[in-house]
Protein backbone atom coordinates (compact mmCIF):
# COMPACT_ATOMS: atom_id res chain seq x y z
CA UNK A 1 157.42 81.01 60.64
CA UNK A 2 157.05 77.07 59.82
CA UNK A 3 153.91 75.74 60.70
CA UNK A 4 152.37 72.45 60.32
CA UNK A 5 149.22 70.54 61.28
CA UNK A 6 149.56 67.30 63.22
CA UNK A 7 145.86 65.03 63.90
CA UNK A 8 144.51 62.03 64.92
CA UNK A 9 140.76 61.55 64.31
CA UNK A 10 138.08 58.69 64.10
CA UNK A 11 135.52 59.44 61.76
CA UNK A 12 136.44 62.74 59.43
CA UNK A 13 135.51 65.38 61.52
CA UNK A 14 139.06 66.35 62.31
CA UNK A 15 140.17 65.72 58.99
CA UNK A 16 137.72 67.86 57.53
CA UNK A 17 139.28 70.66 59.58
CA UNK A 18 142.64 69.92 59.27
CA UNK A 19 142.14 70.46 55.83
CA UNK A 20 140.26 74.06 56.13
CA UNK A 21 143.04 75.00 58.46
CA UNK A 22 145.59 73.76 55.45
CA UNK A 23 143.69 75.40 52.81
CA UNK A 24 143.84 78.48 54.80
CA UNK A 25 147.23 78.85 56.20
CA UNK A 26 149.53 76.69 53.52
CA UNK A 27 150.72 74.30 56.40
CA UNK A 28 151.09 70.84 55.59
CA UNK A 29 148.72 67.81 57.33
CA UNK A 30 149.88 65.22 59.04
CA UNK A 31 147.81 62.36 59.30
CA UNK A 32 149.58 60.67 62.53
CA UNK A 33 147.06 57.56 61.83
CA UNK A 34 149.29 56.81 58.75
CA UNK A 35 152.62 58.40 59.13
CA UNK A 36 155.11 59.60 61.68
CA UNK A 37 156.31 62.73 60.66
CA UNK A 38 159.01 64.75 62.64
CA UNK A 39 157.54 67.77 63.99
CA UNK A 40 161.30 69.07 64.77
CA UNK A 41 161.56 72.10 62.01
CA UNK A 42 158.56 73.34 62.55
CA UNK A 43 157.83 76.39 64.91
CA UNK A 44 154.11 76.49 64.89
CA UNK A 45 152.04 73.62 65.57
CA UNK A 46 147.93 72.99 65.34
CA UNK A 47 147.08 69.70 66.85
CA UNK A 48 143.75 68.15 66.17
CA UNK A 49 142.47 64.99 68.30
CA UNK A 50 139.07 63.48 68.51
CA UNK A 51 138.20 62.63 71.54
CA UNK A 52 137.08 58.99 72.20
CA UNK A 53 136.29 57.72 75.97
CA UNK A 54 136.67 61.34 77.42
CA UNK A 55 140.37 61.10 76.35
CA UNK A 56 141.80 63.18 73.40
CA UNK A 57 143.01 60.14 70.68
CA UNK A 58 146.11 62.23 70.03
CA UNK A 59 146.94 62.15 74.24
CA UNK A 60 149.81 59.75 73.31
CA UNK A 61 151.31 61.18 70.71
CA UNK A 62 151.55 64.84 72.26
CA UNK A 63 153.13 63.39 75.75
CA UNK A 64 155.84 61.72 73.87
CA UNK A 65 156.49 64.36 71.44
CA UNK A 66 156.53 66.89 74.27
CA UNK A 67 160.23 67.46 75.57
CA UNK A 68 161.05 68.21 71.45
CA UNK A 69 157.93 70.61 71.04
CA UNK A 70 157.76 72.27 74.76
CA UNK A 71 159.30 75.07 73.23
CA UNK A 72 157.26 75.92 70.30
CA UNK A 73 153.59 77.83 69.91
CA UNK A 74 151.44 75.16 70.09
CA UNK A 75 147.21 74.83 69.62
CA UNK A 76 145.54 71.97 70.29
CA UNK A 77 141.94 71.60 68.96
CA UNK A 78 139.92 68.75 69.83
CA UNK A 79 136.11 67.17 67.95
CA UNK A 80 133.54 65.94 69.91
CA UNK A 81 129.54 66.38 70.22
CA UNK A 82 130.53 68.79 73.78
CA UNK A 83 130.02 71.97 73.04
CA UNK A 84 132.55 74.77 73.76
CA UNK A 85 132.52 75.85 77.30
CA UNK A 86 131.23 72.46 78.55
CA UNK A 87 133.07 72.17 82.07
CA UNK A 88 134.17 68.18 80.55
CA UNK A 89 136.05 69.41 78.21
CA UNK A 90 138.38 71.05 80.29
CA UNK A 91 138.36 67.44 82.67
CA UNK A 92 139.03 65.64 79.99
CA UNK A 93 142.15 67.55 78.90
CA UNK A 94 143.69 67.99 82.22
CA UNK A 95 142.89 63.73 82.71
CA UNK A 96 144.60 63.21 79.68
CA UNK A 97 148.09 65.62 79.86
CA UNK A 98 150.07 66.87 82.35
CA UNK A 99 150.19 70.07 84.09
CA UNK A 100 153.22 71.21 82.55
CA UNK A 101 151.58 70.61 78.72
CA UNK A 102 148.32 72.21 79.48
CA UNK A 103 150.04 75.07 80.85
CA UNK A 104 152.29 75.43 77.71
CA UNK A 105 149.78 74.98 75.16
CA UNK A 106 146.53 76.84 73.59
CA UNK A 107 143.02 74.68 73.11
CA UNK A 108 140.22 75.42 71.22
CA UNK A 109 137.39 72.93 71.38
CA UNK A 110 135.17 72.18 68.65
CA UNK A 111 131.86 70.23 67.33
CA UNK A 112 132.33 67.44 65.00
CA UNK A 113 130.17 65.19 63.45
CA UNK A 114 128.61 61.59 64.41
CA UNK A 115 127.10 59.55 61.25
CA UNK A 116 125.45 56.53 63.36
CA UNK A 117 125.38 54.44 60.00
CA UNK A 118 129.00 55.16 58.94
CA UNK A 119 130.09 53.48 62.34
CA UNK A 120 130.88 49.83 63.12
CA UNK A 121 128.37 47.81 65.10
CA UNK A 122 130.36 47.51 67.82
CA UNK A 123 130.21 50.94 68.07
CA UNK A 124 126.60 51.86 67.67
CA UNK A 125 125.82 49.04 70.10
CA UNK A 126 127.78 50.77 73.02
CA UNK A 127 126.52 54.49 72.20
CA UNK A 128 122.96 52.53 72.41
CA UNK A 129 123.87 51.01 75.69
CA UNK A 130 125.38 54.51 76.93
CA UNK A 131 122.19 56.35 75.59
CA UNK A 132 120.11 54.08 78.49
CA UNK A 133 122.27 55.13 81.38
CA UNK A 134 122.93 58.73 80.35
CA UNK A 135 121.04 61.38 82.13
CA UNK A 136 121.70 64.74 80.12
CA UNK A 137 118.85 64.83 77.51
CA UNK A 138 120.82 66.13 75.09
CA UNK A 139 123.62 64.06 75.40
CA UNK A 140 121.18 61.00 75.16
CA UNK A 141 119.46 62.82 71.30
CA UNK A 142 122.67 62.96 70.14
CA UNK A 143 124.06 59.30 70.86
CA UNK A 144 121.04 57.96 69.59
CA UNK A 145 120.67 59.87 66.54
CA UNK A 146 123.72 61.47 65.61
CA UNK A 147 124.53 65.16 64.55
CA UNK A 148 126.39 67.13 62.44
CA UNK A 149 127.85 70.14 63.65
CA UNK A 150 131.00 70.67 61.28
CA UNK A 151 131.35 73.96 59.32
CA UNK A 152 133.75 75.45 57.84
CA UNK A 153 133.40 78.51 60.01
CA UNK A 154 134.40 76.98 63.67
CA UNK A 155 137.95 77.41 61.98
CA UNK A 156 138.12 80.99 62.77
CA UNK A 157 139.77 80.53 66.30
CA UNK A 158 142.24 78.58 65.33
CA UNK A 159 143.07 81.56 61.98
CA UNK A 160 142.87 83.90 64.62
CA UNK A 161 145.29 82.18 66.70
CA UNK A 162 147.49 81.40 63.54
CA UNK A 163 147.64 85.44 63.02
CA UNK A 164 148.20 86.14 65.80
CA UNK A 165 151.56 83.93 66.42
CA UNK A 166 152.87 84.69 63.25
CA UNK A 167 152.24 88.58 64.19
CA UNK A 168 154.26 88.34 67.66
CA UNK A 169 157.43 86.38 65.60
CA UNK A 170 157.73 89.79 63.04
CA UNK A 171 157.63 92.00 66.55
CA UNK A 172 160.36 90.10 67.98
CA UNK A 173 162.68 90.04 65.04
């Protein structure tokens, strides 16, 4: 089984993971802020997206893509400070694709990382201005100071599901 992992990302978090997922499974990154690669010949894919303005960043990419992937085992992990289970998560995803893609693909959400001095002004100045207005406490901490939740271990999922695909193709053959 070819696999391969496709991302979009802002500020490293989903790098960093498409990397650990690399290092783990042999599948080659695709940085779809740089290049364009064809994801054609490959039969597994792992999709990582940040998720900017409660919309994946890699929403674009994945809706045009679709009608040559729709047929193809196909994860989709996305970064953001929501932790996994938050009912947004699952509102952002289904604002952001149609019902035929979520239906056809896996997710796994996970934590990334927000550096407040490694960002632009611009930036900074609107997660201040959204820090006045928001209500959850937590979600105020953590636009006004940041956090760091990337480790190496919120991979596992996504091994798991790796395994586990690759383990249904040798049944079938």
């Amino acid at each position: 089984m070819k696999g391969a992992i496709f991302f979009t990302g802002k500020f490293g978090s989903t790098h960093q993971y498409a990397q650990w997922i690399s290092e783990q499974t042999s599948f080659p990154v695709f940085d779809l802020n740089k290049e364009h690669p064809d994801p054609s010949p490959y039969d597994l894919l792992i999709l990582g997206s940040s998720i900017m303005l409660s919309k994946p960043t890699i929403r674009k990419w994945l809706t045009a893509f679709w009608p040559i992937i729709k047929n193809k085992k196909v994860l989709l992990f996305t970064v953001s400070g929501t932790k996994p289970g938050h009912p947004d998560l699952q509102k952002w995803l289904h604002n952001s694709f149609s019902k035929e893609i979520i239906e056809n693909i896996d997710y796994i959400p996970l934590r990334g990382r927000l550096n407040l001095e490694e960002l632009p002004w611009f930036t900074r100045l609107i997660l201040k201005l959204g820090a006045k207005v928001e209500k959850n406490q937590e979600t105020k901490q953590r636009m006004r100071e940041g956090f760091d939740y990337v480790v190496k271990s919120n991979i596992f999922p996504i091994l798991k599901w790796v395994s586990e695909k690759k383990e249904r193709k040798l049944e079938v053959v």
